[in-house]
C-alpha atoms as a PDB file:
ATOM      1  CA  UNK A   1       3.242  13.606  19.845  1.00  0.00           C
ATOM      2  CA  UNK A   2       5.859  13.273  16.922  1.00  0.00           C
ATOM      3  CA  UNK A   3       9.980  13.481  17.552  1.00  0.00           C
ATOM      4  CA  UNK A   4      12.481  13.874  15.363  1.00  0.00           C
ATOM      5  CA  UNK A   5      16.011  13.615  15.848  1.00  0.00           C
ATOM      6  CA  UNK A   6      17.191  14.528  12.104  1.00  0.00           C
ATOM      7  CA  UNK A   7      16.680  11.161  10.314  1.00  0.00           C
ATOM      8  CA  UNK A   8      14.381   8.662  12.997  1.00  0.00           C
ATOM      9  CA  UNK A   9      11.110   9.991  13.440  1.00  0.00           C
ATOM     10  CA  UNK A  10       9.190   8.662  16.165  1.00  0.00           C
ATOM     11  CA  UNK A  11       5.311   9.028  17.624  1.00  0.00           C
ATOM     12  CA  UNK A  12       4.479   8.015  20.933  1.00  0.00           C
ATOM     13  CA  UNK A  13       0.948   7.878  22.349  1.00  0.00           C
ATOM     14  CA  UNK A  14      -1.014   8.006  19.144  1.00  0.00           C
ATOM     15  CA  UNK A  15      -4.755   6.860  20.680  1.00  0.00           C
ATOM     16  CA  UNK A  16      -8.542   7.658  19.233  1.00  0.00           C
ATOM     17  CA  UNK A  17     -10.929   8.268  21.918  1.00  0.00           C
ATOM     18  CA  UNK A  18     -13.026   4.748  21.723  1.00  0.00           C
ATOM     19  CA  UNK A  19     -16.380   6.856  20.662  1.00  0.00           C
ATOM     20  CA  UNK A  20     -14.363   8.135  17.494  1.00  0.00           C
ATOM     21  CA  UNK A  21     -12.644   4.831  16.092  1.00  0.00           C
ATOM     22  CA  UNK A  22     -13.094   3.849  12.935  1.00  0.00           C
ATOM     23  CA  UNK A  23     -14.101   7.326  10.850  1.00  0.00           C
ATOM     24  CA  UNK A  24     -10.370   8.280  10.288  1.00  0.00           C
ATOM     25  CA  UNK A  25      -9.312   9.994  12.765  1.00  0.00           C
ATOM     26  CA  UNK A  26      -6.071   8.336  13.359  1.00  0.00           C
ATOM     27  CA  UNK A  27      -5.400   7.886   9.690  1.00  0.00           C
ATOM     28  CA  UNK A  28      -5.483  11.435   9.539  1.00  0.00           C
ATOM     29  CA  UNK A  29      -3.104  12.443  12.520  1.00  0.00           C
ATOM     30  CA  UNK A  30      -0.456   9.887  11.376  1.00  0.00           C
ATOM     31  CA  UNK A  31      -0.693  11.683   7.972  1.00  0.00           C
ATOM     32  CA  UNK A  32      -0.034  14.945   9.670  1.00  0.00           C
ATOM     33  CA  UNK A  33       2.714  13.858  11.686  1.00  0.00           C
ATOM     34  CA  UNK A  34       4.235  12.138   8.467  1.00  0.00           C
ATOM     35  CA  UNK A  35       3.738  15.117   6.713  1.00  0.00           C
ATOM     36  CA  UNK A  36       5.785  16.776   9.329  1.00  0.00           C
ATOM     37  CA  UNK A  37       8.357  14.268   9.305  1.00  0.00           C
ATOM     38  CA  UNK A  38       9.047  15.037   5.515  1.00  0.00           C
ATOM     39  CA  UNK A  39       9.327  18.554   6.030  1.00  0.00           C
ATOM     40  CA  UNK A  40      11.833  17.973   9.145  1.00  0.00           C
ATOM     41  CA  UNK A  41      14.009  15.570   6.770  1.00  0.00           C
ATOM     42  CA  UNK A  42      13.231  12.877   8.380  1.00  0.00           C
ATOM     43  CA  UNK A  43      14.014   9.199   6.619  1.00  0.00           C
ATOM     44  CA  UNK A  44      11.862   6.661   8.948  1.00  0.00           C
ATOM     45  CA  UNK A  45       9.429   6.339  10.821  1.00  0.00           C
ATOM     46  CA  UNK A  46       8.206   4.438  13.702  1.00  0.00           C
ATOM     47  CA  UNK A  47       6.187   3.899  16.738  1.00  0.00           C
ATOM     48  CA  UNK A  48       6.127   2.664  20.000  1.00  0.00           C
ATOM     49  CA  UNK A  49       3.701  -0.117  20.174  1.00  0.00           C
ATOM     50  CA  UNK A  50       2.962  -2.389  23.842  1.00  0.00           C
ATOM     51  CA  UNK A  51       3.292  -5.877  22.336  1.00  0.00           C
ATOM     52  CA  UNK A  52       0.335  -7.297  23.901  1.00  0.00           C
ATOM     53  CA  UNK A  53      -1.985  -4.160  22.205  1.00  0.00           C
ATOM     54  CA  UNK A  54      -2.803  -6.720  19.218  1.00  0.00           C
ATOM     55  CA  UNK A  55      -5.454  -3.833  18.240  1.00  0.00           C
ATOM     56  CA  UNK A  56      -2.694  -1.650  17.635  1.00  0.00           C
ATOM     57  CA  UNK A  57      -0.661  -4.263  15.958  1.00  0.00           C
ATOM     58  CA  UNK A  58      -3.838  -4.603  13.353  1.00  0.00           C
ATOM     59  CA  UNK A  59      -3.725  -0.543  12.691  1.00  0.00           C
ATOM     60  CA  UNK A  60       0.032   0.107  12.435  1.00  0.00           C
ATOM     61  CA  UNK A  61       0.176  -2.654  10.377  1.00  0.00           C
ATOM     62  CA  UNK A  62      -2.619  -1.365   8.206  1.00  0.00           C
ATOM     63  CA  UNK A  63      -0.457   1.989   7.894  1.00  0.00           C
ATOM     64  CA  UNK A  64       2.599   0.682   6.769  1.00  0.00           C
ATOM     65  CA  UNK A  65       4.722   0.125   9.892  1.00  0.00           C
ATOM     66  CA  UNK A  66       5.964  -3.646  11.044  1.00  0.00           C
ATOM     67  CA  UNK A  67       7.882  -4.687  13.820  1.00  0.00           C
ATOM     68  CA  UNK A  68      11.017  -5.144  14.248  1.00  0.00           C
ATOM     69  CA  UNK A  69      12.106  -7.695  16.431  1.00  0.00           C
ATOM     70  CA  UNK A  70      15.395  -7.360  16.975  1.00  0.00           C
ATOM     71  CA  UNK A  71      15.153  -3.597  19.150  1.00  0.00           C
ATOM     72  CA  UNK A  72      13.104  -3.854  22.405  1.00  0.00           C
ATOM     73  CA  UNK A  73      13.244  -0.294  24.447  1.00  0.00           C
ATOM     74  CA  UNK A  74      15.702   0.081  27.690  1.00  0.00           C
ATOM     75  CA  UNK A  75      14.257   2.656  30.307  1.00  0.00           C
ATOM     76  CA  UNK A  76      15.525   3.550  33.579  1.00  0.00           C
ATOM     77  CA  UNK A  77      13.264   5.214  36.554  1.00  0.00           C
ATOM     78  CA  UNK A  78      14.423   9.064  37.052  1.00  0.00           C
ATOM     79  CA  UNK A  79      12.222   8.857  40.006  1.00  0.00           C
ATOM     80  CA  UNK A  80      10.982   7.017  43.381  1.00  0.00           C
END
C-alpha cells in the first residue's frame, strides 16, 4: 500500500502471490504506485525491505531502489 507524506513516498508490503512471480506482476504495481507518487508530488521513493529477504534485495534492486545503510526503522509496541 503506497504513503506519501508530501515529498517521501513509501510502499510497505509489496508481495506476488508465489504462483504469479515472474510474469510482471510486481513490475506493474510498483509502476502504479510510482505513477501515483508523481501525481502526489512526491520526490523519492522507497521501501521497506527485511534485510535477510535477499529475494527482495535481488527485485528492488532490479527496480531502481538501493539501500541505505545509514537509516534502520525504530518501532515501539502500541499493544500487549
Amino acid at each position: 500500500m503506497p504513503r506519501c507524506d508530501g515529498w517521501r513516498c513509501h510502499l510497505y508490503r509489496l508481495a506476488v502471490h508465489p504462483a504469479h512471480r515472474r510474469q510482471g506482476v510486481a513490475t506493474a504495481l510498483l509502476h502504479a504506485a510510482e505513477c501515483r507518487f508523481a501525481e502526489l508530488g512526491g520526490r523519492r521513493g522507497d521501501a521497506m525491505v527485511l534485510e535477510r529477504n535477499d529475494q527482495a534485495h535481488h527485485a528492488w534492486s532490479a527496480a531502481g531502489y538501493a539501500p541505505e545503510h545509514q537509516w534502520r526503522r525504530w518501532t515501539k509496541p502500541l499493544v500487549g
